[in-house]
PDB file of N, CA and C in Angstrom:
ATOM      1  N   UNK A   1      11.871   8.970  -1.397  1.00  0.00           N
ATOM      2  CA  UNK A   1      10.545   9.486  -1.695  1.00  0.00           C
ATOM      3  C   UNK A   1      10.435  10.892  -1.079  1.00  0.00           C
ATOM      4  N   UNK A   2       9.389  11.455  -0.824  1.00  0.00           N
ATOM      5  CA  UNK A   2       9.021  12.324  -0.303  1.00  0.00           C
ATOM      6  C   UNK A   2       7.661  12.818   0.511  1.00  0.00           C
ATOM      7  N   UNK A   3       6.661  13.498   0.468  1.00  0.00           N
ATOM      8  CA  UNK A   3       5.874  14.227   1.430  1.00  0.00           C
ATOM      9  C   UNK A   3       4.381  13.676   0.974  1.00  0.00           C
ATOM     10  N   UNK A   4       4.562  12.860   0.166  1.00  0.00           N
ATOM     11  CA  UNK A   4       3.160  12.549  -0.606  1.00  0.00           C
ATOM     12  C   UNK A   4       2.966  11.316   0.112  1.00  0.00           C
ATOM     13  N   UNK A   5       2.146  11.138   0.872  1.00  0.00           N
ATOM     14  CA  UNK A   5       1.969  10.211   1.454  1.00  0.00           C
ATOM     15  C   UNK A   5       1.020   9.893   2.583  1.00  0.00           C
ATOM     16  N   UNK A   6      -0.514   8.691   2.125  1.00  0.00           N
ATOM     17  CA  UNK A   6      -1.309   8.569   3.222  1.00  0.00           C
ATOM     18  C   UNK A   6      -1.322   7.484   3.623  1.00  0.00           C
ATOM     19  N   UNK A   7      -2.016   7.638   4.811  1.00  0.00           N
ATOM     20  CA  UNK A   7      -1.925   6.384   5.814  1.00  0.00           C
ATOM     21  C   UNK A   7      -3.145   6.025   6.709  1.00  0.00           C
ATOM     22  N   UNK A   8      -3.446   4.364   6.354  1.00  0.00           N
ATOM     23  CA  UNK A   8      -4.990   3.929   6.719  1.00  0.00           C
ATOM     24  C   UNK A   8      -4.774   3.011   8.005  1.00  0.00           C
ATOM     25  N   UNK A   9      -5.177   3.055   8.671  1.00  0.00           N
ATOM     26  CA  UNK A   9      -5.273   2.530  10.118  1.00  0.00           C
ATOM     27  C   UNK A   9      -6.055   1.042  10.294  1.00  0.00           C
ATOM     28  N   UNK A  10      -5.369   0.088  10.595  1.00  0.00           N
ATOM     29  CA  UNK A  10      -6.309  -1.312  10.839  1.00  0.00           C
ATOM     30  C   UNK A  10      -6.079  -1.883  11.865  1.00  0.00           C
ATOM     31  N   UNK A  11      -6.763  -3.152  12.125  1.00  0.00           N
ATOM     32  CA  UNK A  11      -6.742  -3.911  13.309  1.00  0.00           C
ATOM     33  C   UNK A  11      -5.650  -4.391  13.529  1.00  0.00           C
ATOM     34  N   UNK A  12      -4.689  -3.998  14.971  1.00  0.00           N
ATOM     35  CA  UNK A  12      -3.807  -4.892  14.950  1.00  0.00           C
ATOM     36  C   UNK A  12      -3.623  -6.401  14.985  1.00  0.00           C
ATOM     37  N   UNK A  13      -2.203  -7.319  13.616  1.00  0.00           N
ATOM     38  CA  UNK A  13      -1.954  -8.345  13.884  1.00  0.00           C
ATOM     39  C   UNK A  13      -2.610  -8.475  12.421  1.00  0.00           C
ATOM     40  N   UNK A  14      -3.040  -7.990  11.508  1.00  0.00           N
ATOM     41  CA  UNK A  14      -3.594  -8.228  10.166  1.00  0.00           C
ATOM     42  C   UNK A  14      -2.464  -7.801   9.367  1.00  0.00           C
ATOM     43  N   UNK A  15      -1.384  -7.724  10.030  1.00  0.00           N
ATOM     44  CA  UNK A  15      -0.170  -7.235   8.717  1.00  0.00           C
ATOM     45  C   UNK A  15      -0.266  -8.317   7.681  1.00  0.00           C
ATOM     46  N   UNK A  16      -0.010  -9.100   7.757  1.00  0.00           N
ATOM     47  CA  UNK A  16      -0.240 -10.725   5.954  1.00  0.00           C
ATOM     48  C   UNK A  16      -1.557 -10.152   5.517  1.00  0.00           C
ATOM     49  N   UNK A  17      -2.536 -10.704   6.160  1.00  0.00           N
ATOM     50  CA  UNK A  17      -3.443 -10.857   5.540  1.00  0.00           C
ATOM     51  C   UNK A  17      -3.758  -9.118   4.937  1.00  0.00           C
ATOM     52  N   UNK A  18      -3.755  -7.633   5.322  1.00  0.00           N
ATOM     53  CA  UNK A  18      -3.529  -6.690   4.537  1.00  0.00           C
ATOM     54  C   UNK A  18      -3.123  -6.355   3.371  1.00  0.00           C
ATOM     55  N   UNK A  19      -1.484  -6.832   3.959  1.00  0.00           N
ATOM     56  CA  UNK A  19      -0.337  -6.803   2.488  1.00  0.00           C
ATOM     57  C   UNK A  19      -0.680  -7.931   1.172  1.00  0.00           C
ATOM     58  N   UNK A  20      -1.173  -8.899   1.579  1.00  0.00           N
ATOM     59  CA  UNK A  20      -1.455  -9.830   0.986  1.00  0.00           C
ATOM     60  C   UNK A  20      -3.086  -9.046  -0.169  1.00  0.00           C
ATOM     61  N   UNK A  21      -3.632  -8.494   0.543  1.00  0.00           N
ATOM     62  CA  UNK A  21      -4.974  -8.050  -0.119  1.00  0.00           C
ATOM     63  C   UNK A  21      -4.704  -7.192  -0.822  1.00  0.00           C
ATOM     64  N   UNK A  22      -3.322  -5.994  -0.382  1.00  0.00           N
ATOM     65  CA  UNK A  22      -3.114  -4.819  -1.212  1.00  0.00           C
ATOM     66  C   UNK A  22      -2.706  -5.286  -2.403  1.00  0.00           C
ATOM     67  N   UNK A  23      -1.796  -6.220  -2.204  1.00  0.00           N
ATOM     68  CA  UNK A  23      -0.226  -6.642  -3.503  1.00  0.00           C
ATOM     69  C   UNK A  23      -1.762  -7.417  -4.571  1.00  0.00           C
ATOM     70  N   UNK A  24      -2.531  -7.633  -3.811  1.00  0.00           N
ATOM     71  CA  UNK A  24      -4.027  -8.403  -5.294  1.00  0.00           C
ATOM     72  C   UNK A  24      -4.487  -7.566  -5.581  1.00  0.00           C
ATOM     73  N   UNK A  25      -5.032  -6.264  -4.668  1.00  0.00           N
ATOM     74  CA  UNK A  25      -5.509  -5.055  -5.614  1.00  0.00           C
ATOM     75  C   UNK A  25      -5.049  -4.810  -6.764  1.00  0.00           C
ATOM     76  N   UNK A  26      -3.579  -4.627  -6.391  1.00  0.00           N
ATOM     77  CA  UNK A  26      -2.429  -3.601  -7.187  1.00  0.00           C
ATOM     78  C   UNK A  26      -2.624  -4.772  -8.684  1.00  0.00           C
ATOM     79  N   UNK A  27      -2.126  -5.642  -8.674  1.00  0.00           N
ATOM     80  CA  UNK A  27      -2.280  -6.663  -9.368  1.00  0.00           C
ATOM     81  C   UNK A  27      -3.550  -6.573 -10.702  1.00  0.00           C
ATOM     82  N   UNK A  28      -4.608  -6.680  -9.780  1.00  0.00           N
ATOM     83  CA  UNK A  28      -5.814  -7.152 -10.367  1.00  0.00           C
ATOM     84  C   UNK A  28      -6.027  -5.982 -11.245  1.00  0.00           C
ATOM     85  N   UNK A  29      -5.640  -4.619 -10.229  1.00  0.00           N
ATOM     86  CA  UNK A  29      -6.007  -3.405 -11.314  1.00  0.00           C
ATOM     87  C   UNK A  29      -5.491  -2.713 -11.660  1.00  0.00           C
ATOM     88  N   UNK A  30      -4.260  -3.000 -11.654  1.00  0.00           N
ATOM     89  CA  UNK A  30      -3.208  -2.376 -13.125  1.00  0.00           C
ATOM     90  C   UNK A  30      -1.962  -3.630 -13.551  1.00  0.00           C
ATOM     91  N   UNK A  31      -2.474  -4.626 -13.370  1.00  0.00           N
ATOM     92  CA  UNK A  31      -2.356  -5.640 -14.131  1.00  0.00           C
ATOM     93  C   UNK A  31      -0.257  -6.110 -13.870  1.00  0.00           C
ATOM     94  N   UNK A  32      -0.264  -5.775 -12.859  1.00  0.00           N
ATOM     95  CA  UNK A  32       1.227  -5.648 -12.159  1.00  0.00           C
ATOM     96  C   UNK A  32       1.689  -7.392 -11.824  1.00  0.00           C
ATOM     97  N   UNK A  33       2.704  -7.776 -11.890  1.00  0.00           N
ATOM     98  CA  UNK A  33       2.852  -9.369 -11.813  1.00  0.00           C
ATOM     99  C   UNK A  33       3.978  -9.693 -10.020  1.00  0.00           C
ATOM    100  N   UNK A  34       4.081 -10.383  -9.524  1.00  0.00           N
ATOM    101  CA  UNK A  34       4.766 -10.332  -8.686  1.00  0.00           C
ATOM    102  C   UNK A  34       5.735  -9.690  -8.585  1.00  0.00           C
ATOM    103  N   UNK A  35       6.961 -10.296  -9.722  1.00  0.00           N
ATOM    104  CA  UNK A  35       7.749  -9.490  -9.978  1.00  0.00           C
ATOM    105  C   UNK A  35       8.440  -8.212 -10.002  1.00  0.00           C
ATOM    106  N   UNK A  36       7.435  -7.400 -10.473  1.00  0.00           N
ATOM    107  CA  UNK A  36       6.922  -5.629 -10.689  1.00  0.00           C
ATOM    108  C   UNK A  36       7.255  -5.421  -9.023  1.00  0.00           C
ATOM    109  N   UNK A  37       7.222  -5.904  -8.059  1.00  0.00           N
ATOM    110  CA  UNK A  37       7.519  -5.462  -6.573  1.00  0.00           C
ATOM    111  C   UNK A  37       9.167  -6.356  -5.915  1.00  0.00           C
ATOM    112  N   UNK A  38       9.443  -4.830  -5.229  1.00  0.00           N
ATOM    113  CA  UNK A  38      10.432  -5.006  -4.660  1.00  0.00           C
ATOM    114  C   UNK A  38      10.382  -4.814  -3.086  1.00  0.00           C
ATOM    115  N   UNK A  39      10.746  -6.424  -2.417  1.00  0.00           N
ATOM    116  CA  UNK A  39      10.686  -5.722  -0.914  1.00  0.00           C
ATOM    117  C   UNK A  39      11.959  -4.880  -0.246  1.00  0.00           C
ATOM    118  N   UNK A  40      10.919  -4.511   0.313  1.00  0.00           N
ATOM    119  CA  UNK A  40      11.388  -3.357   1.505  1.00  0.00           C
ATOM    120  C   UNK A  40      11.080  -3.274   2.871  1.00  0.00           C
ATOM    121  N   UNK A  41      12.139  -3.289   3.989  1.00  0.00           N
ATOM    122  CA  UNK A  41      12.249  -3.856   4.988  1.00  0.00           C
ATOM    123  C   UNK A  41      10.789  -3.737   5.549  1.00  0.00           C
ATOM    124  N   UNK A  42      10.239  -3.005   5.593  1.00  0.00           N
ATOM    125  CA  UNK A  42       8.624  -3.053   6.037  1.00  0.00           C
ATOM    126  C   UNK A  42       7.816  -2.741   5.069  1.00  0.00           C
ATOM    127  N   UNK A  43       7.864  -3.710   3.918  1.00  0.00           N
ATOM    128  CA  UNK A  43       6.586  -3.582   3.040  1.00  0.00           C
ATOM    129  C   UNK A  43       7.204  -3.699   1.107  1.00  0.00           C
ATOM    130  N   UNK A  44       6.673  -3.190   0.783  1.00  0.00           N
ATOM    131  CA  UNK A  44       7.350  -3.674  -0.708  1.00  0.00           C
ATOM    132  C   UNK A  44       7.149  -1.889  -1.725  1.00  0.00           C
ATOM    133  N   UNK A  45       7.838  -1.872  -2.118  1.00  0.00           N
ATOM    134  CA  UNK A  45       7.417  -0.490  -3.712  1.00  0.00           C
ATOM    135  C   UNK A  45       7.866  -1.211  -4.956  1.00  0.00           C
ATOM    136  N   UNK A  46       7.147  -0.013  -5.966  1.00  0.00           N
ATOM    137  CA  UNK A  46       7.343  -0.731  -7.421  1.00  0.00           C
ATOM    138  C   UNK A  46       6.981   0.841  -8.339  1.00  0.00           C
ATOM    139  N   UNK A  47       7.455   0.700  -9.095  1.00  0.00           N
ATOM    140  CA  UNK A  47       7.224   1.595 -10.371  1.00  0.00           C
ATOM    141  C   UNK A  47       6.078   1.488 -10.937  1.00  0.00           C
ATOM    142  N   UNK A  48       5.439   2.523 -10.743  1.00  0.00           N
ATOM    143  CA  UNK A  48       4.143   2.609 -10.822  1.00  0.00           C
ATOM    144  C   UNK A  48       3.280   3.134 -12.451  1.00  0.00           C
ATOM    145  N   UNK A  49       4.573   4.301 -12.797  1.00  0.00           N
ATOM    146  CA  UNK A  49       4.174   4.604 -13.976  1.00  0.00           C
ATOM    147  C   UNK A  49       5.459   4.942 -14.702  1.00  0.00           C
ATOM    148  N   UNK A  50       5.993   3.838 -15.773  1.00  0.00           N
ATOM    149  CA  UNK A  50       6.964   4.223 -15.997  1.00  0.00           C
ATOM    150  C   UNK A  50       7.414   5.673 -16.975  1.00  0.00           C
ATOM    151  N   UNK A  51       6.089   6.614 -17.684  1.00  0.00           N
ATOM    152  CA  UNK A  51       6.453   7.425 -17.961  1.00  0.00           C
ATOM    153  C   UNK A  51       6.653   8.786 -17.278  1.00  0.00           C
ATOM    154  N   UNK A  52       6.164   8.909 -16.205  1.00  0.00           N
ATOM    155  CA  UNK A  52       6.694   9.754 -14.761  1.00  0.00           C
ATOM    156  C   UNK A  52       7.537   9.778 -14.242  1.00  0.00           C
ATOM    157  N   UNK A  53       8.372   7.978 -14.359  1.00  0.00           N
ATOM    158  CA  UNK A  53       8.670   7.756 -13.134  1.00  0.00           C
ATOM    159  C   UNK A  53       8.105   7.630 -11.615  1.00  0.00           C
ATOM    160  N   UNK A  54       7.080   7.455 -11.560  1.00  0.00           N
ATOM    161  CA  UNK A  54       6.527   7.452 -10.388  1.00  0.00           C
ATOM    162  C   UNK A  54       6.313   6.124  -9.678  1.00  0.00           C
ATOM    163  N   UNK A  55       7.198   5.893  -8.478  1.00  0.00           N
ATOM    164  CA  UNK A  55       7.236   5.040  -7.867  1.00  0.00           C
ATOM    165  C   UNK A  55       6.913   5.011  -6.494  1.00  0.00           C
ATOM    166  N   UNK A  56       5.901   3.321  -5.994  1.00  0.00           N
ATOM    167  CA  UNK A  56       5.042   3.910  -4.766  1.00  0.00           C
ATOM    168  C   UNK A  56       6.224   2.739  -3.694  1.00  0.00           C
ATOM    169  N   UNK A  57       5.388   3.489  -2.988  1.00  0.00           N
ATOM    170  CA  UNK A  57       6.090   2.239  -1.506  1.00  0.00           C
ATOM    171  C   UNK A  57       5.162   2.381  -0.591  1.00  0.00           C
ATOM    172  N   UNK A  58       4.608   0.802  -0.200  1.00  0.00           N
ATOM    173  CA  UNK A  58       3.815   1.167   0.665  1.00  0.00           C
ATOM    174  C   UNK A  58       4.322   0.175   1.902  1.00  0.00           C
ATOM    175  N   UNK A  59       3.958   0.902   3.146  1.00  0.00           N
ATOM    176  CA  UNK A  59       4.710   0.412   4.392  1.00  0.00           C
ATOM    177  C   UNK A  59       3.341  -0.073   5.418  1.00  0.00           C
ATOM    178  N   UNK A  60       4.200  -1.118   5.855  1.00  0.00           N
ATOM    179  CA  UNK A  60       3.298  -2.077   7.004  1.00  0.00           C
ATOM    180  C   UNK A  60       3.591  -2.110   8.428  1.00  0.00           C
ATOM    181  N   UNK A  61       3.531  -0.952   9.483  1.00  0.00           N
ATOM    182  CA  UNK A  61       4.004  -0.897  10.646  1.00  0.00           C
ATOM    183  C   UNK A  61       2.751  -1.081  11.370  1.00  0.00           C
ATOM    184  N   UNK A  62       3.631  -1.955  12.536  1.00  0.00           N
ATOM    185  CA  UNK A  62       1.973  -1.859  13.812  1.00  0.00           C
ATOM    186  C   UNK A  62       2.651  -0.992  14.976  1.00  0.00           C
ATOM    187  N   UNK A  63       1.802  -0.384  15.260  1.00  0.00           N
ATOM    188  CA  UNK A  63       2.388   0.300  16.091  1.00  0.00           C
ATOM    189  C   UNK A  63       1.153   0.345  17.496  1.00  0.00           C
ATOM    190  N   UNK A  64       1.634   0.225  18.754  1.00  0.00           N
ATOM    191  CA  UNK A  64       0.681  -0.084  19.714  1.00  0.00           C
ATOM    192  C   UNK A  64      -0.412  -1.305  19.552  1.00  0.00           C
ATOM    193  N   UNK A  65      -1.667  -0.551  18.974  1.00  0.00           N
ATOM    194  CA  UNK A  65      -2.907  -1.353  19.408  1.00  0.00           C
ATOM    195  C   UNK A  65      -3.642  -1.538  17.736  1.00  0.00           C
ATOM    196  N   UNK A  66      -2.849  -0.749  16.543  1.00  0.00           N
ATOM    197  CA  UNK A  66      -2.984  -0.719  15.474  1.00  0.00           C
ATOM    198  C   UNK A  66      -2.025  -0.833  14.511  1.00  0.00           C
ATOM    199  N   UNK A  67      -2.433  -1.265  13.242  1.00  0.00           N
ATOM    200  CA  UNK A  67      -1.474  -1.391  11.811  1.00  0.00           C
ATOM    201  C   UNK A  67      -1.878  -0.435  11.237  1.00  0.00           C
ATOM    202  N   UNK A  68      -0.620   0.291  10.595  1.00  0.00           N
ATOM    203  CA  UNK A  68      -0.449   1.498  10.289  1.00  0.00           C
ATOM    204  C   UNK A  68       0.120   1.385   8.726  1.00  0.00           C
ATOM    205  N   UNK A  69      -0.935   1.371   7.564  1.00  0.00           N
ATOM    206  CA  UNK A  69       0.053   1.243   6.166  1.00  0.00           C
ATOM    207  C   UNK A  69      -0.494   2.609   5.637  1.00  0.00           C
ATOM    208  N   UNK A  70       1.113   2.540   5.161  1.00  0.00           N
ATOM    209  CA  UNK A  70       1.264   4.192   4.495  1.00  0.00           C
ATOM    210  C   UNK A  70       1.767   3.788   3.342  1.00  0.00           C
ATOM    211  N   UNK A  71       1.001   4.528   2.349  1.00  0.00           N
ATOM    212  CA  UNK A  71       1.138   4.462   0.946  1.00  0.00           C
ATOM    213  C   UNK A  71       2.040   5.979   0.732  1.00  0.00           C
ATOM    214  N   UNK A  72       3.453   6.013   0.089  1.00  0.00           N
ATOM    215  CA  UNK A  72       3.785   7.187  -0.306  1.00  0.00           C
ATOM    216  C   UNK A  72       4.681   6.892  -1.800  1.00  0.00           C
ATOM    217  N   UNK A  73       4.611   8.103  -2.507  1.00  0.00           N
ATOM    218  CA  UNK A  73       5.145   8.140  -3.875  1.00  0.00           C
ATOM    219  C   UNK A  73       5.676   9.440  -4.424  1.00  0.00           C
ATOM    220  N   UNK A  74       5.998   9.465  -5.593  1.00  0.00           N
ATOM    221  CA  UNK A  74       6.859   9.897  -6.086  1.00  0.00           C
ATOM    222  C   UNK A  74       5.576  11.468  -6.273  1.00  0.00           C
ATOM    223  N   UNK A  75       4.616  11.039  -6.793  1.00  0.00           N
ATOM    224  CA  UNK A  75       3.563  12.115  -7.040  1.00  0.00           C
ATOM    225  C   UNK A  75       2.420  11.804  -6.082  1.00  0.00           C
ATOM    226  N   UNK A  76       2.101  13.239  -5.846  1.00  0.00           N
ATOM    227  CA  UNK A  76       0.348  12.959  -4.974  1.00  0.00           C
ATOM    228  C   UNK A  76      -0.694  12.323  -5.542  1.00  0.00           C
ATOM    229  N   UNK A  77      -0.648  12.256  -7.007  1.00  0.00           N
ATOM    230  CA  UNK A  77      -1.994  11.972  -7.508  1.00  0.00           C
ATOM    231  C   UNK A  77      -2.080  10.360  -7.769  1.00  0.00           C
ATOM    232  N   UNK A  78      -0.645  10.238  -7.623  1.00  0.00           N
ATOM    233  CA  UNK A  78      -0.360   8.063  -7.795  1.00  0.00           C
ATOM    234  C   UNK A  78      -0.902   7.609  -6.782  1.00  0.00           C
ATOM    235  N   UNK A  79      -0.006   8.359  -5.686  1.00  0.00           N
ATOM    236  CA  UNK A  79      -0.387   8.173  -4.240  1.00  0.00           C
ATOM    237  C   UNK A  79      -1.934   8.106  -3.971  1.00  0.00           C
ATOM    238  N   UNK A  80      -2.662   8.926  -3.946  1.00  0.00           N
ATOM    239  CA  UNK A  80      -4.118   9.075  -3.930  1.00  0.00           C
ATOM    240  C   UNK A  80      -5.100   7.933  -4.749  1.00  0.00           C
ATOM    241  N   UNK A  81      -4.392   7.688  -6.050  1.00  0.00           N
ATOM    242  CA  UNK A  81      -4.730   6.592  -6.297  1.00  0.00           C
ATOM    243  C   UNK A  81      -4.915   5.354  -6.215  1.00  0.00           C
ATOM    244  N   UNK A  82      -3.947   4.664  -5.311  1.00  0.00           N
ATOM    245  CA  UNK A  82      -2.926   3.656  -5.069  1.00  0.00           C
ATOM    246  C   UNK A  82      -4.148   3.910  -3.784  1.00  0.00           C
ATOM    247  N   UNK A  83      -4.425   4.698  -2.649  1.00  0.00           N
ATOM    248  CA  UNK A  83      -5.215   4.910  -1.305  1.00  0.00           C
ATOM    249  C   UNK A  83      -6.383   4.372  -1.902  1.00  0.00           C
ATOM    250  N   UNK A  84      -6.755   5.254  -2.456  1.00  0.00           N
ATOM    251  CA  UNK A  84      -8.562   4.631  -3.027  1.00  0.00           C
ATOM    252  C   UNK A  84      -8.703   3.548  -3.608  1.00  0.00           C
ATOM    253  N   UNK A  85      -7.834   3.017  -4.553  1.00  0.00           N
ATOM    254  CA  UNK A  85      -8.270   1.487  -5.037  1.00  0.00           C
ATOM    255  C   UNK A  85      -7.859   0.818  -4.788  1.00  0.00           C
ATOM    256  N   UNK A  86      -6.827   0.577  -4.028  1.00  0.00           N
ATOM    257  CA  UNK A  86      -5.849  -0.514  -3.505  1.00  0.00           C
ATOM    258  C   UNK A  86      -6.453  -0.670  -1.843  1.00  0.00           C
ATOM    259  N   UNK A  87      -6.133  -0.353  -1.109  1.00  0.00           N
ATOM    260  CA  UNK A  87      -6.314  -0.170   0.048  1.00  0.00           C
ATOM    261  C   UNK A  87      -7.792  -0.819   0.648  1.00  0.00           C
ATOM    262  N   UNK A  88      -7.570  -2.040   1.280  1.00  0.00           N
ATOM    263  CA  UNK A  88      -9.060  -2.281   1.960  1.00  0.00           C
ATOM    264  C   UNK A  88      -9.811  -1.701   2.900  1.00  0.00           C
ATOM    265  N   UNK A  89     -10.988  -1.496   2.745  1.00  0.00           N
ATOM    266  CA  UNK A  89     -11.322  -0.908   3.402  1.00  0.00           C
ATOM    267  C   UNK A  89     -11.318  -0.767   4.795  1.00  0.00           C
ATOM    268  N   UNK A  90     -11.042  -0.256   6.286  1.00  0.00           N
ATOM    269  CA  UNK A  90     -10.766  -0.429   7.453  1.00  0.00           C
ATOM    270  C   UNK A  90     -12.251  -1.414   7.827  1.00  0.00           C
ATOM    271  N   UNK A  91     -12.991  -1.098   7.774  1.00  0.00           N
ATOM    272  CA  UNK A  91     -14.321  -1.786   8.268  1.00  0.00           C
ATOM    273  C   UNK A  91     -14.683  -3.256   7.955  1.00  0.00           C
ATOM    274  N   UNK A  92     -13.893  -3.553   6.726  1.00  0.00           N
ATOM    275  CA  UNK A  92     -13.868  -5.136   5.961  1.00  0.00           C
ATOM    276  C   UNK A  92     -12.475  -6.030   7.271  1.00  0.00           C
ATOM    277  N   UNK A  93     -11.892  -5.311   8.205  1.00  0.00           N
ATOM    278  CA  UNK A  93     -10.890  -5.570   8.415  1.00  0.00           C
ATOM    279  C   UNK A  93     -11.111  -5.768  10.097  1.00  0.00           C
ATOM    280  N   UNK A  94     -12.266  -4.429  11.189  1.00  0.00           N
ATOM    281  CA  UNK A  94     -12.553  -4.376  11.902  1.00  0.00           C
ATOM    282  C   UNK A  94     -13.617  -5.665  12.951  1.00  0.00           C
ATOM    283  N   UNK A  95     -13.485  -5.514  14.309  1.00  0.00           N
ATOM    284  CA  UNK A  95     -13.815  -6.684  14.310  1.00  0.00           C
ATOM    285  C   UNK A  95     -15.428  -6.455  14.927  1.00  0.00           C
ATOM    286  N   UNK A  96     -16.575  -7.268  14.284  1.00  0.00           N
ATOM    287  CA  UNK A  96     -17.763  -6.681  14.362  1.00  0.00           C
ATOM    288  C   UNK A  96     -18.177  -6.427  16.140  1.00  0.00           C
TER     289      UNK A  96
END
């Protein structure tokens, strides 16, 4: 991959239950089947648009006192996409 790439900050120890919420986003709204994903040692990517070529990977690290998933891809504008609709929100995740 390369330089296109953001990253949302959550509570540590929510790595499943995260990845688990993203891989239903991705799913629910562009209609992607299990399959369509390939894991990767920390997290899974998939071909996102096959007439680009644009393929995302998004990664599940905790690091310290937080989980750290970074969405990066082939283009900025997948990427950006993939952040805003996929991605739960930090506050749905935080602890009240």
């Amino acid at each position: 991959m390369n330089n296109n790439k953001l990253t949302l900050w959550y509570e540590v120890g929510k790595r499943e239950e995260v990845k688990s919420e993203v891989k239903k986003n991705i799913q629910q709204h562009y209609s992607f089947s299990d399959s369509e994903f390939e894991s990767i040692d920390d997290g899974f990517k998939f071909l996102f648009d096959d007439e680009t070529n644009g393929e995302i990977a998004i990664r599940f690290n905790e690091e310290k006192n937080a989980l750290a998933v970074t969405v990066e891809g082939t283009w900025s504008w997948e990427v950006i996409e993939i952040y805003n609709h996929c991605l739960p929100q930090s506050a749905e995740h935080d602890p009240v």
